[in-house]
Protein backbone atom coordinates (compact mmCIF):
# COMPACT_ATOMS: atom_id res chain seq x y z
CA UNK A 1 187.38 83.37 94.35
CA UNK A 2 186.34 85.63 91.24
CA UNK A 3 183.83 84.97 88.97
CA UNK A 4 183.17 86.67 85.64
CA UNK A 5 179.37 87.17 84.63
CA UNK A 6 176.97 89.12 82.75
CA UNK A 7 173.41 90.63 83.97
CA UNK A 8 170.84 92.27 81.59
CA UNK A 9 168.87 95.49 81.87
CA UNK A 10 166.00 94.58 79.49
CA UNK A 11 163.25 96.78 78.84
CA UNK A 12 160.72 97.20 75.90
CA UNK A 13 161.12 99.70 73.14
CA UNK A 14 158.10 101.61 73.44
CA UNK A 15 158.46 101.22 77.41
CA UNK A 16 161.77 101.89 78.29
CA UNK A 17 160.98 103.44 81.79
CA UNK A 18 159.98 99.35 82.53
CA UNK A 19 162.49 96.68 83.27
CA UNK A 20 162.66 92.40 83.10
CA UNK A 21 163.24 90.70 86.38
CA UNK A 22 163.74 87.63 87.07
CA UNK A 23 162.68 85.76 90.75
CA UNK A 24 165.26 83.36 91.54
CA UNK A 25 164.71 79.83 92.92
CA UNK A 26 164.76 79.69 96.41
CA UNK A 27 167.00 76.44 96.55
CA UNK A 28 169.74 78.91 94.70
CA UNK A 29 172.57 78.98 97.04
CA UNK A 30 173.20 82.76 95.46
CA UNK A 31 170.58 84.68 96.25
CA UNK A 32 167.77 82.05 96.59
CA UNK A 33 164.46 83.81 96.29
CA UNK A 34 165.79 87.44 95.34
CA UNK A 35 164.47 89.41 92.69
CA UNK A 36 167.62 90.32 90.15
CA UNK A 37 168.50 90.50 85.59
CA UNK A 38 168.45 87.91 84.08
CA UNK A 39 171.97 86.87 83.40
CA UNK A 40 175.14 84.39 84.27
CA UNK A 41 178.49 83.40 83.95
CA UNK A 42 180.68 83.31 80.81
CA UNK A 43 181.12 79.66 78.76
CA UNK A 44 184.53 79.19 76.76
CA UNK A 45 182.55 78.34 73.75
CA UNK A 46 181.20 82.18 73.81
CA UNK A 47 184.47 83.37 72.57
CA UNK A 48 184.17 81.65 69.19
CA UNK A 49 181.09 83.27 68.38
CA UNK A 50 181.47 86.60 66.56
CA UNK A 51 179.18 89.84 67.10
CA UNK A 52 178.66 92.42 63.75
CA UNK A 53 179.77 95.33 64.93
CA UNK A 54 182.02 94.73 67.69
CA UNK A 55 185.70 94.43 67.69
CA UNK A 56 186.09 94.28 71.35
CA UNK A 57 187.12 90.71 71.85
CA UNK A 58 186.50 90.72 75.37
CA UNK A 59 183.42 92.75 75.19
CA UNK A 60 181.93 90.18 72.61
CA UNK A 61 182.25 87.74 74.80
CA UNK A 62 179.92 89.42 77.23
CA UNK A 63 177.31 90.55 74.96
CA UNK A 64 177.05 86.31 73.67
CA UNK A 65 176.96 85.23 76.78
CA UNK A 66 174.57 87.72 77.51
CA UNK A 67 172.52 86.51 74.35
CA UNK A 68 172.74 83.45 75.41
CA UNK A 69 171.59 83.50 79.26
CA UNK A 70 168.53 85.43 78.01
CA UNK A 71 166.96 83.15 75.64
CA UNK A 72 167.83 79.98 78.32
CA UNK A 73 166.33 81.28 81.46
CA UNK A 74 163.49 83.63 79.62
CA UNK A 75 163.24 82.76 75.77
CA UNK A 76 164.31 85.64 74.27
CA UNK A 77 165.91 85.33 70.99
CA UNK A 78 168.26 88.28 69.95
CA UNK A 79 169.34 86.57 66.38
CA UNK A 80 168.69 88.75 63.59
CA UNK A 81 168.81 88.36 59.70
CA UNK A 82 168.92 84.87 58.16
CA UNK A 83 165.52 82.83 58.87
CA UNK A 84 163.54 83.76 61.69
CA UNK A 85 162.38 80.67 63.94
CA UNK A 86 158.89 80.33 64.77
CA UNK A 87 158.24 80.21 68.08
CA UNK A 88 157.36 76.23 68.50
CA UNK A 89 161.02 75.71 67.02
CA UNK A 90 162.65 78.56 69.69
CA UNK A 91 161.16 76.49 72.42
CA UNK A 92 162.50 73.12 70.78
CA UNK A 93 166.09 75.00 70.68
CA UNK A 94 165.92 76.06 73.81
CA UNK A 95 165.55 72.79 75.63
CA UNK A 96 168.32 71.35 73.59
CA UNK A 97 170.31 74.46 74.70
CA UNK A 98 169.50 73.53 78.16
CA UNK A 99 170.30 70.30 78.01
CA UNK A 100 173.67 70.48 76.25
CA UNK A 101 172.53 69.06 73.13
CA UNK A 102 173.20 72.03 71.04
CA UNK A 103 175.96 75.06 71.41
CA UNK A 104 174.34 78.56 71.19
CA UNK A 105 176.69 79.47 68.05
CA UNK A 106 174.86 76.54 66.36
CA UNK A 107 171.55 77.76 66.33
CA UNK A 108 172.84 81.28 64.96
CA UNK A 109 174.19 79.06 62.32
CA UNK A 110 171.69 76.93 61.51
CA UNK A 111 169.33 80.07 61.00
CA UNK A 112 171.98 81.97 59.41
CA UNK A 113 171.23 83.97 62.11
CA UNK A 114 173.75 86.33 63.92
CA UNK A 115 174.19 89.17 67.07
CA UNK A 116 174.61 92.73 66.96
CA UNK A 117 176.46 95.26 68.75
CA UNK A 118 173.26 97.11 69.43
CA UNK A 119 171.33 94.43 70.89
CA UNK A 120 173.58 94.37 73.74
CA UNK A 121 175.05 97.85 74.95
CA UNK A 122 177.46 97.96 77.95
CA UNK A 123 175.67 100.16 80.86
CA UNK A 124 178.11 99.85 83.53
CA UNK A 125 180.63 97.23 85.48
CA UNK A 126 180.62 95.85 89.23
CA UNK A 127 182.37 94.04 90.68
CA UNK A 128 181.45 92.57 94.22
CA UNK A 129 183.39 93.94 97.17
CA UNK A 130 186.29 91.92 98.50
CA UNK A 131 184.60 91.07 101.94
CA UNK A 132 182.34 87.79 100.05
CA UNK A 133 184.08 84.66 99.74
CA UNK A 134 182.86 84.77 96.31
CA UNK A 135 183.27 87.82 93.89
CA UNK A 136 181.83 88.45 90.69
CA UNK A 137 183.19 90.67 87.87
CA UNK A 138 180.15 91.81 86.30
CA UNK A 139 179.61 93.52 82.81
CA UNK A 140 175.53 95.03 82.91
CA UNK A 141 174.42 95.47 79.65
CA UNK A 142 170.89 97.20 78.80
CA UNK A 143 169.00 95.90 75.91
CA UNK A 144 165.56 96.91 74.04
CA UNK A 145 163.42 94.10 72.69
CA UNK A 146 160.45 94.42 70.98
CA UNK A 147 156.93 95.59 72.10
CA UNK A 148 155.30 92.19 71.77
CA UNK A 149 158.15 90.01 73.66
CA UNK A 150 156.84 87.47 75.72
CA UNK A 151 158.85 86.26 78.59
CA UNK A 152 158.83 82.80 79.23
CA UNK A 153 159.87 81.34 82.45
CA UNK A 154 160.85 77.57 82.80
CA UNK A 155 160.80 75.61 85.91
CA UNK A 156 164.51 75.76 86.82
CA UNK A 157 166.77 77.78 88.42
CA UNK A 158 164.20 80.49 88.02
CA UNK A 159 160.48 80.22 89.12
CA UNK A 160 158.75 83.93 87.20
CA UNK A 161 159.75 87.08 84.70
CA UNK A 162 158.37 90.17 84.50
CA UNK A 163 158.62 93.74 82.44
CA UNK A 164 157.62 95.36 85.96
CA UNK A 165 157.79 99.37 86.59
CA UNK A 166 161.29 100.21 89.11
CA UNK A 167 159.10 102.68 91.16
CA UNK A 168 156.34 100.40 92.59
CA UNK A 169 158.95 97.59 93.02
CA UNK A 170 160.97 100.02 95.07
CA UNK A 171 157.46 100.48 96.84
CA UNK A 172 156.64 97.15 97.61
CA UNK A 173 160.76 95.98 98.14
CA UNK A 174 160.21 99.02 101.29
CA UNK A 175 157.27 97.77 101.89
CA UNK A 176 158.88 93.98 102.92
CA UNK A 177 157.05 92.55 100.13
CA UNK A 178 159.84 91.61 97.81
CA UNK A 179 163.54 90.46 98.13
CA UNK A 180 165.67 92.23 95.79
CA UNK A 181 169.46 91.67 95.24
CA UNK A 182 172.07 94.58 96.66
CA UNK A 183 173.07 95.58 93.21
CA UNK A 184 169.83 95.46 91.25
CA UNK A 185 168.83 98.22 94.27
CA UNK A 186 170.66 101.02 93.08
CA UNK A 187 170.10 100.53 89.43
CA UNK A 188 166.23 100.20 89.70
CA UNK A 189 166.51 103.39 92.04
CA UNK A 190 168.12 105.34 89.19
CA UNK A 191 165.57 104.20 86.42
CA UNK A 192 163.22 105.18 88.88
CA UNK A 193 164.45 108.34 88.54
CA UNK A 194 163.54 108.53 85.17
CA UNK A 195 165.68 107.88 81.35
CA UNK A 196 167.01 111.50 81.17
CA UNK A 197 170.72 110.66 82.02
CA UNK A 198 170.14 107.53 83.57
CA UNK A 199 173.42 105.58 81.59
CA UNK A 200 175.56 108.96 82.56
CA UNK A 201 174.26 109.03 86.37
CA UNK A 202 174.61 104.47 86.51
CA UNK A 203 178.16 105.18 85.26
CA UNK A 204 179.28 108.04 87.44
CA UNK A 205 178.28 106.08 90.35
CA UNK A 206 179.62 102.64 89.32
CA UNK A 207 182.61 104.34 88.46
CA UNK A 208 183.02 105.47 92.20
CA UNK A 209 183.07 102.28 93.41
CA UNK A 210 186.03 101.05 91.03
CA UNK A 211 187.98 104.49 92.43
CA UNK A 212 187.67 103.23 95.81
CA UNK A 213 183.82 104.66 97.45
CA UNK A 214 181.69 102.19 99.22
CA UNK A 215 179.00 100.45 97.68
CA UNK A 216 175.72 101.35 98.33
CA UNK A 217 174.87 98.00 99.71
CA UNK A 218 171.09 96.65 101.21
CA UNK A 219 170.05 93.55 102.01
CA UNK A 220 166.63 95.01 103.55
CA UNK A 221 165.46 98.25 103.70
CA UNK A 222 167.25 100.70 106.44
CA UNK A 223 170.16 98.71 106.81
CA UNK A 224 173.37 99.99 104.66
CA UNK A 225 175.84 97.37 104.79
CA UNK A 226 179.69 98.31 105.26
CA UNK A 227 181.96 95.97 105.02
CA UNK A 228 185.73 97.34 106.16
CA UNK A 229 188.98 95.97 106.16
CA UNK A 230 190.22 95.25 109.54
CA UNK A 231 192.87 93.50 111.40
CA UNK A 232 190.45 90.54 112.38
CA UNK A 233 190.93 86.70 112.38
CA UNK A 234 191.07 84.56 109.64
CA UNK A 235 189.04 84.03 106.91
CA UNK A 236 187.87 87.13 107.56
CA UNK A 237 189.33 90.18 105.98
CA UNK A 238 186.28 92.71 106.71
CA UNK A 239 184.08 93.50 109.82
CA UNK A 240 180.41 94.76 108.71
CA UNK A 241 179.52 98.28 110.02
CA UNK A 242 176.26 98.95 109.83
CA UNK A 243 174.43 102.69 109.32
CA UNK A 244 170.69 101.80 110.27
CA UNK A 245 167.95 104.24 109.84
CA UNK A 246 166.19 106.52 107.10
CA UNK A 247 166.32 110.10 108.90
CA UNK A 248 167.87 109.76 111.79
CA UNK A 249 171.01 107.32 111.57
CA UNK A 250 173.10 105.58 113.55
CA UNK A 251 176.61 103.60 113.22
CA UNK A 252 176.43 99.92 114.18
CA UNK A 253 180.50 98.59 115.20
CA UNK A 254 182.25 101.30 112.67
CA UNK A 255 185.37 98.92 112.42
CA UNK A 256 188.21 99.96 110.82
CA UNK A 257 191.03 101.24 112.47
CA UNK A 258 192.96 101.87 109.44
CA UNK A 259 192.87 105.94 108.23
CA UNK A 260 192.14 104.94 104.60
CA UNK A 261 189.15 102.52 105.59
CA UNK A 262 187.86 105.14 108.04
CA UNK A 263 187.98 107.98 105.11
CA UNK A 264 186.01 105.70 103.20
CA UNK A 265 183.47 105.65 105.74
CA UNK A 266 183.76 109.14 106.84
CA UNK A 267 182.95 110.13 103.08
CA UNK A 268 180.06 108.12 102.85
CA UNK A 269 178.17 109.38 105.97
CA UNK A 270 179.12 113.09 104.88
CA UNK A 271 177.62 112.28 101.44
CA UNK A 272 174.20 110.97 103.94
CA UNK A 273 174.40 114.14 106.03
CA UNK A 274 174.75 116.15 102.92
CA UNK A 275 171.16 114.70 101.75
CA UNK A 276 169.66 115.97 105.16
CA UNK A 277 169.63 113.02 107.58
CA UNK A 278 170.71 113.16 111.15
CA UNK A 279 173.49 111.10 112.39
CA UNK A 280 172.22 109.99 116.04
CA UNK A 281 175.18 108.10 117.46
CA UNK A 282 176.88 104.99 117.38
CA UNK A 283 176.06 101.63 118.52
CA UNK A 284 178.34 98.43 119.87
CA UNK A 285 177.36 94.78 119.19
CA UNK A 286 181.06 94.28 121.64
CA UNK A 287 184.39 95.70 122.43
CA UNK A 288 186.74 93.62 120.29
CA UNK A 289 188.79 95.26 118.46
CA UNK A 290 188.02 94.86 115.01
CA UNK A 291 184.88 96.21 115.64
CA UNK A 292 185.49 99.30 117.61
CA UNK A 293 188.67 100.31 115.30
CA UNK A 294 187.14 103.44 114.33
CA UNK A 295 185.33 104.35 117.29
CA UNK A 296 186.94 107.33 118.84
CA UNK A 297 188.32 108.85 115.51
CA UNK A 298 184.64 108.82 114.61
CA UNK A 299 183.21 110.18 118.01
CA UNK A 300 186.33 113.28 117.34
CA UNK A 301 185.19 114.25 113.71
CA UNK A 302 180.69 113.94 114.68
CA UNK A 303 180.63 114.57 117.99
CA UNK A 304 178.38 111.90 118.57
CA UNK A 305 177.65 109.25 122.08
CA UNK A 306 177.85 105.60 121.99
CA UNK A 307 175.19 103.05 123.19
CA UNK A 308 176.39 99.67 124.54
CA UNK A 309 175.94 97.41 127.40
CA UNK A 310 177.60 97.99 130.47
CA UNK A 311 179.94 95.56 130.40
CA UNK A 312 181.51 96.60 127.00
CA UNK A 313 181.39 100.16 127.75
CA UNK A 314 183.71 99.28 131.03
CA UNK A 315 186.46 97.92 127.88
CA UNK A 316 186.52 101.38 126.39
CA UNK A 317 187.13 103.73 128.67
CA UNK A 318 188.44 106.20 125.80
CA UNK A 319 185.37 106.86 124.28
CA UNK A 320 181.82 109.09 125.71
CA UNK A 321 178.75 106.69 126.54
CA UNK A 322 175.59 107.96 126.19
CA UNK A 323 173.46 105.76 128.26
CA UNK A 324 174.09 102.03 128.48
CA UNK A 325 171.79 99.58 127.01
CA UNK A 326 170.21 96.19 128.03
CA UNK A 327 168.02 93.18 127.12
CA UNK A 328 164.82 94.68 126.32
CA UNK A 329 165.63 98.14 125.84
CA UNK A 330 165.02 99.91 122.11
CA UNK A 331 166.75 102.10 120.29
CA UNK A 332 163.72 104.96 118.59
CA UNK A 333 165.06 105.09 114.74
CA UNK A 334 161.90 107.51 113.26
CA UNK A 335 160.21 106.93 110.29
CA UNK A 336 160.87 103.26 108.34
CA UNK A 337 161.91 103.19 104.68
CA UNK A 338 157.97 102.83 103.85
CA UNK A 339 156.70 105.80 105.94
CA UNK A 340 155.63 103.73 108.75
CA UNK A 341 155.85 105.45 112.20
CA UNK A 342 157.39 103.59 115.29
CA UNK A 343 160.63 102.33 113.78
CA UNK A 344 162.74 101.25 116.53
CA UNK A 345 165.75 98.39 117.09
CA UNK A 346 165.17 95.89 119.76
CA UNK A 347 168.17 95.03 121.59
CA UNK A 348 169.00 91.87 123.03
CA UNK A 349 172.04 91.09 125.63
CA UNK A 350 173.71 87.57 124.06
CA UNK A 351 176.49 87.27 125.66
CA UNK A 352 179.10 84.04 125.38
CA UNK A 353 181.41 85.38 122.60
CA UNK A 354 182.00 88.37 124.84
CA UNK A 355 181.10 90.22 128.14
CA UNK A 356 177.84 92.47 127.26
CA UNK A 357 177.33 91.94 123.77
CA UNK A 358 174.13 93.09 122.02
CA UNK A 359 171.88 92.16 119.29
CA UNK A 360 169.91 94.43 117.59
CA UNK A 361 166.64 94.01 115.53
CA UNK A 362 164.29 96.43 113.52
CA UNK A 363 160.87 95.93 114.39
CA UNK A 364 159.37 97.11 110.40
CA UNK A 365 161.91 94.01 108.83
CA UNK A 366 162.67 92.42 111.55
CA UNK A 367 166.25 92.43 110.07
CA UNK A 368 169.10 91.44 113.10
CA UNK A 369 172.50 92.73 113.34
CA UNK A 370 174.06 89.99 115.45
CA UNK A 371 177.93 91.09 115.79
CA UNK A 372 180.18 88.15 116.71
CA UNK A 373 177.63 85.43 117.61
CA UNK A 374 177.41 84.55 113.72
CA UNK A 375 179.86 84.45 110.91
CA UNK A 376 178.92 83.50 107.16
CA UNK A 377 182.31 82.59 106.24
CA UNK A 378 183.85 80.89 109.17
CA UNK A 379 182.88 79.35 112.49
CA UNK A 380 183.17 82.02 115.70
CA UNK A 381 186.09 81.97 117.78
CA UNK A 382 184.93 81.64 122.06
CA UNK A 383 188.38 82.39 123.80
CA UNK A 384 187.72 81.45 127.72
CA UNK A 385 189.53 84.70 128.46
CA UNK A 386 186.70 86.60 127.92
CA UNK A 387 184.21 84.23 126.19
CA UNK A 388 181.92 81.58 127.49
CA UNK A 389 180.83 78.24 125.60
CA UNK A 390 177.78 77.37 127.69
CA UNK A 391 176.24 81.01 127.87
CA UNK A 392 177.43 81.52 124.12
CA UNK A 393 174.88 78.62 122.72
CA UNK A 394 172.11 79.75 125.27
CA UNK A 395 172.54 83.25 123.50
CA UNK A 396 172.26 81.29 119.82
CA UNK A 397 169.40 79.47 120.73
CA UNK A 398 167.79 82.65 121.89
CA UNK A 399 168.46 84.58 118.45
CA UNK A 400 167.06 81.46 116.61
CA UNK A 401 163.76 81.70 118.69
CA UNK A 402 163.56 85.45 117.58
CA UNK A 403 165.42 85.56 114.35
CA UNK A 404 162.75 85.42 111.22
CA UNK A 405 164.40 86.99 107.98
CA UNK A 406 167.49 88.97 107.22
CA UNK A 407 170.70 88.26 109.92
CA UNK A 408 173.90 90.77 109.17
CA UNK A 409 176.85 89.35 111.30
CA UNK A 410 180.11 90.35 111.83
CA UNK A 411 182.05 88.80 109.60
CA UNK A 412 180.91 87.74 105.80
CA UNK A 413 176.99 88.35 103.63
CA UNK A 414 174.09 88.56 105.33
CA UNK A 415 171.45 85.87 104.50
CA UNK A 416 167.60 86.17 104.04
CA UNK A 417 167.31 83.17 106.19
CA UNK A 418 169.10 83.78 109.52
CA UNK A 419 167.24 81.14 111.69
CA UNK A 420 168.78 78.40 109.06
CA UNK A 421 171.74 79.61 109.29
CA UNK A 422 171.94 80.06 113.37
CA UNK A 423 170.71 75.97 113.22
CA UNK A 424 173.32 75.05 111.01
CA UNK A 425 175.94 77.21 113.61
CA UNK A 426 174.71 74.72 116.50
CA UNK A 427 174.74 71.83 114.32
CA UNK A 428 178.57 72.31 113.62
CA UNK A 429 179.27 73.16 117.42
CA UNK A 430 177.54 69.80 118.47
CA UNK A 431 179.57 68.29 116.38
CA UNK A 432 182.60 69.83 117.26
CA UNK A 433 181.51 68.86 121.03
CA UNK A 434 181.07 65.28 119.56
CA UNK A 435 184.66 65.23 117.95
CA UNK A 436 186.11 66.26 121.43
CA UNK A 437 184.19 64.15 123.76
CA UNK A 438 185.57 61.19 120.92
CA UNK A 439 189.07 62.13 121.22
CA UNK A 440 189.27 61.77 125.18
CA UNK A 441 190.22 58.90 127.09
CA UNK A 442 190.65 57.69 130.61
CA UNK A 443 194.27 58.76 129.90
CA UNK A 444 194.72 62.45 130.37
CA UNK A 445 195.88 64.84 127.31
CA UNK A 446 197.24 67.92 126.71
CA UNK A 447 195.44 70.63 124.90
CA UNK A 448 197.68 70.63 121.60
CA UNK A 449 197.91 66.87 121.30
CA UNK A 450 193.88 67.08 121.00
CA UNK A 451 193.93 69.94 118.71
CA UNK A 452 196.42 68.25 116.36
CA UNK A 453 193.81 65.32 116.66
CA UNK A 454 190.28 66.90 116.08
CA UNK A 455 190.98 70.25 113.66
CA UNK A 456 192.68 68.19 111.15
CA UNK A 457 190.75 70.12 108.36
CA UNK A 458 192.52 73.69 110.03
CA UNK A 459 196.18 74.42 108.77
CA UNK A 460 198.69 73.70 111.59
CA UNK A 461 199.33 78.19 111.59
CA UNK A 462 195.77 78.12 112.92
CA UNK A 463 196.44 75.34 115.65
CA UNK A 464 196.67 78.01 118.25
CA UNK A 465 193.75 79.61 118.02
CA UNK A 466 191.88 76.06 117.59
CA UNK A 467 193.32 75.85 120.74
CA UNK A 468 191.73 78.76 122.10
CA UNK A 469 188.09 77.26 121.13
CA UNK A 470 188.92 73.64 121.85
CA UNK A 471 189.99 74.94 125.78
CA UNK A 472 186.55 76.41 125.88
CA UNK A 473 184.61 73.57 124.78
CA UNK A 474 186.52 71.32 127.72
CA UNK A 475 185.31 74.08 130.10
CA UNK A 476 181.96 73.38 128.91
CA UNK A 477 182.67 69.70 129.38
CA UNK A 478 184.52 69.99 132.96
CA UNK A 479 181.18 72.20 134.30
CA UNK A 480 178.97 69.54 133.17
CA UNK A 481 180.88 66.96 134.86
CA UNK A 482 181.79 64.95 131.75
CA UNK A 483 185.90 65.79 131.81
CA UNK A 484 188.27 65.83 134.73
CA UNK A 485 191.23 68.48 134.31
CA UNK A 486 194.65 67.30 136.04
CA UNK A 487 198.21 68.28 135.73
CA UNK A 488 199.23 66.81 132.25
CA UNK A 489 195.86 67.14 131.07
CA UNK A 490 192.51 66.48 130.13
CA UNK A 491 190.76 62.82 130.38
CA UNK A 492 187.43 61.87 130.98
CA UNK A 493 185.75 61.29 133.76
C-alpha cells in the first residue's frame, strides 16, 4: 500500500540554522511518540485550490496540502494579500478546519487570501523502502515564516512544537533522550551541518536512494537498518540486516543472496569503511536461508569471521567461524553513538524457531535484534523439522522479560515498543492454540482437514505451510498430554 504525503522543513527567517518539530501522540499507530515535520497526506479538495506562481499541477497540490497540514496541527497561516485574520479569528478557523466545518480553499477565499510558490519550496522526495507494509511517497518542502511565529500545538494527534536547533537534538536523540523518525535523521544531520549547500547535499543524497542506494535508516542510535530482498516466506519480501556499531562494525544476518541486493550492501559498507570505521565481522541471529544469503560472498570480498551459536554454525559448514557464541556472552562494540565507553551487545540463546538462534541487545539503548522469533508484518512460521513450539514461547517470554524499547526483527519495521509487541505475538499464538484445541474431537483428523478448518483467514496457496505450524502446535499438544496421534489422525485425548 502507497500513500502520498507531504512533510515540512520550517524554520524562521532570521534563524534558518533552527527547525519546527513536531512530537507525535503516542497512541499514533505511525510513529507514536517520535519526533518528525509537521505534515500529512494529500485531500482531493487540495487540487482545486490554485497557488500564484506555480504551474506544476501536481506540485500545487503538495505545497496546499502542505499549507494546509501546517496551520491544522501548529497554526500557522501561510495566506498572504487580501485581509489578514487576527489571531482570535485563525484559532476560530482552525477548529472549524478540524472539524470539517470549513474547506481550507474557503478561508483563502473568505480573506481574499491566497498561497505562493515561495512559501512552500520543494527540498527533496522519499519515498519509503518497499520492505513496510505501508509506503509513503513523500514531497519535503522547506519553508521560512516569520521571526515572531508562534507555534501552537492542540491536543490531538500531536502533543508539542518546537523551532529547536538540529545539533543538540542530534545530541540528546544519541543520548536516548528523544525518539526521532528514520527520515527526519538524515535531514536534521545535514542542517546540522550547516546552510552552505544544505538543499544541494539533501538532494544528492535523496537522489541516491531513488537510483537504487540504501537508505540511511535508524530507529536508535548504532543500529543501521537494511532491509534486502530475499527469497523468504510470505508477506515478507525483505529480511533486515543489521550493521551495529559506531567505530568498529559488525553485520547482523546480511541476507540477500541475490548479486544486485548484495552490491547494494557491499556499496554501502565501502562508503562506511571509506569514513574510517572498522568492519569487525559478522553476526547470525540463525541459519535459514534468507538470512545467511549473503554470507560467504561477504566473508570472500572483507575477509571477515562469523559469530553464532554452535548449533547454527554446524548448518554452515561453508563459511569461517570465529568463536561460537552463547547465552550470556557479549559482543565488545567500542565507543556508543554518545561517546560512552563500554558499548557491548548482549546475546541471548532463544531457540524454538530454530536450533541455536541468538538475540542480541545493546547495553547504551537497550535496542534488540531478535531474528526470526518476531515479525511485524506476519506471524512466525515453527516447522517441527527444525523448530520447536514449546521451547519457541519459553524463548518469547524470555525476550519480553528483557525487552524495554526498540525490537528490529527479521522480517518488517522495528517498533519503539518491543515488549507490546512480543505480548501481542503470544496473545495470537494462544489463540491459535485455542482455535486448534476447538477444532478436535474424540474422532481423529488429518492434518489438512484441520488446516482447511482453523486458517480460514489464510489463502488455500498458503494451506501448506499452515500446515507446517498447525503440526507443531499438535506436538505441543501431544507432549502435554492433551492430543492422542493415531494412524488417520489427530483426536483428543
Amino acid at each position: 500500500m502507497e500513500r502520498v504525503a507531504v512533510s515540512l522543513a520550517i524554520s524562521r527567517r532570521n534563524r534558518p540554522d533552527e527547525i519546527l518539530l513536531v512530537e507525535r501522540n503516542k497512541k499514533l499507530r505511525f510513529f507514536g511518540g517520535f519526533l518528525a515535520f509537521p505534515g500529512g497526506t494529500l485531500d482531493d479538495a487540495d487540487a482545486a485550490i490554485a497557488v500564484r506562481g506555480l504551474d506544476d499541477e501536481t506540485m500545487s497540490r503538495f505545497v496546499v496540502a502542505g499549507a494546509r497540514e501546517l496551520f491544522e496541527e501548529t497554526g500557522i497561516w501561510l495566506g498572504s494579500g487580501g485581509n489578514t485574520p487576527e489571531i482570535g479569528q485563525l484559532r476560530a478557523d482552525r477548529r472549524r478546519l478540524l472539524a470539517e466545518e470549513v474547506g481550507f480553499g474557503e478561508l483563502l477565499d473568505r480573506n481574499a487570501q491566497r498561497l505562493d510558490a515561495d512559501d512552500l519550496v520543494p527540498l527533496c522526495r522519499i519515498t519509503t523502502p518497499p520492505f513496510a507494509p505501508v509506503r509513503y511517497f513523500t514531497w519535503f518542502l522547506r519553508g521560512l515564516v516569520p521571526e515572531e511565529t508562534e507555534v501552537e500545538i492542540w491536543d490531538g494527534e500531536l502533543v508539542s512544537g518546537s523551532f529547536v536547533d538540529p545539533k543538540d537534538t542530534l545530541a540528546r536523540w544519541r543520548k536516548g533522550e528523544l525518539q526521532i523518525a528514520p527520515p527526519m535523521i538524515v535531514l536534521l544531520d545535514e542542517w546540522a551541518r550547516g546552510q552552505d549547500g544544505l538543499e544541494r547535499r539533501i538532494r544528492s543524497m535523496t537522489e541516491s536512494y531513488e537510483a537504487g542506494a540504501l537508505h540511511r535508516v535508524y530507529f536508535s542510535p548504532g543500529i543501521l537498518l537494511v532491509p534486502l530482498e530475499t527469497p523468504t516466506l510470505p508477506p515478507a519480501t525483505h529480511t533486515n540486516t543489521c550493521i551495529v556499531g559506531e567505530e568498529r562494525l559488525y553485520v547482523v544476518d546480511p541476507s540477500p543472496a541475490g548479486e544486485g541486493e548484495q552490491a547494494r550492501l557491499w556499496k554501502l559498507l565501502d562508503d562506511l569503511l571509506d569514513q574510517g570505521r572498522n568492519l569487525a565481522g559478522i553476526l547470525l541471529t540463525h541459519y535459514h536461508q534468507d538470512h545467511v544469503g549473503a554470507l560467504e560472498p561477504m566473508q570472500r570480498r572483507y575477509d571477515v569471521p562469523a559469530f553464532a551459536h554452535a548449533d547454527c554454525a554446524a548448518e554452515l559448514p561453508g563459511a569461517h567461524f570465529g568463536a561460537t557464541l552463547d547465552h550470556g556472552d557479549t559482543v565488545e562494540l567500542g565507543r556508543a553513538p554518545d561517546g560512552s565507553d563500554g558499548w557491548r551487545l548482549h546475546v541471548y540463546h532463544v531457540p524454538g524457531h530454530a536450533r541455536g538462534h541468538l538475540a542480541f541487545q545493546d547495553s547504551r539503548y537497550r535496542a534488540i535484534i531478535v531474528g526470526d522469533l518476531v515479525s511485524t508484518i506476519s506471524s512466525i512460521l515453527i516447522d517441527p523439522r527444525d523448530g520447536h513450539l514449546a521451547t519457541y514461547l519459553e524463548s518469547l517470554e524470555f525476550l519480553k522479560s528483557v525487552t524495554t524499547t526498540t525490537l528490529y526483527p527479521g522480517h518488517g519495521p522495528p517498533v519503539p515498543d518491543g515488549r507490546r509487541v512480543i505480548h501481542k505475538t503470544l496473545e495470537h499464538r494462544a489463540e491459535r492454540e485455542e482455535q486448534l484445541v476447538a477444532a478436535l474431537s474424540n474422532e481423529p483428523q488429518s492434518a489438512s482437514a484441520l488446516v482447511e478448518s482453523i486458517y480460514t483467514d489464510v489463502p488455500p496457496q498458503m494451506h501448506a505451510l499452515a500446515q507446517r505450524s498447525l503440526l507443531a502446535g499438535l506436538v505441543k499438544l501431544e507432549e502435554e498430554g492433551r492430543v492422542r496421534r493415531v494412524e488417520t489422525g489427530y483426536s483428543l485425548v
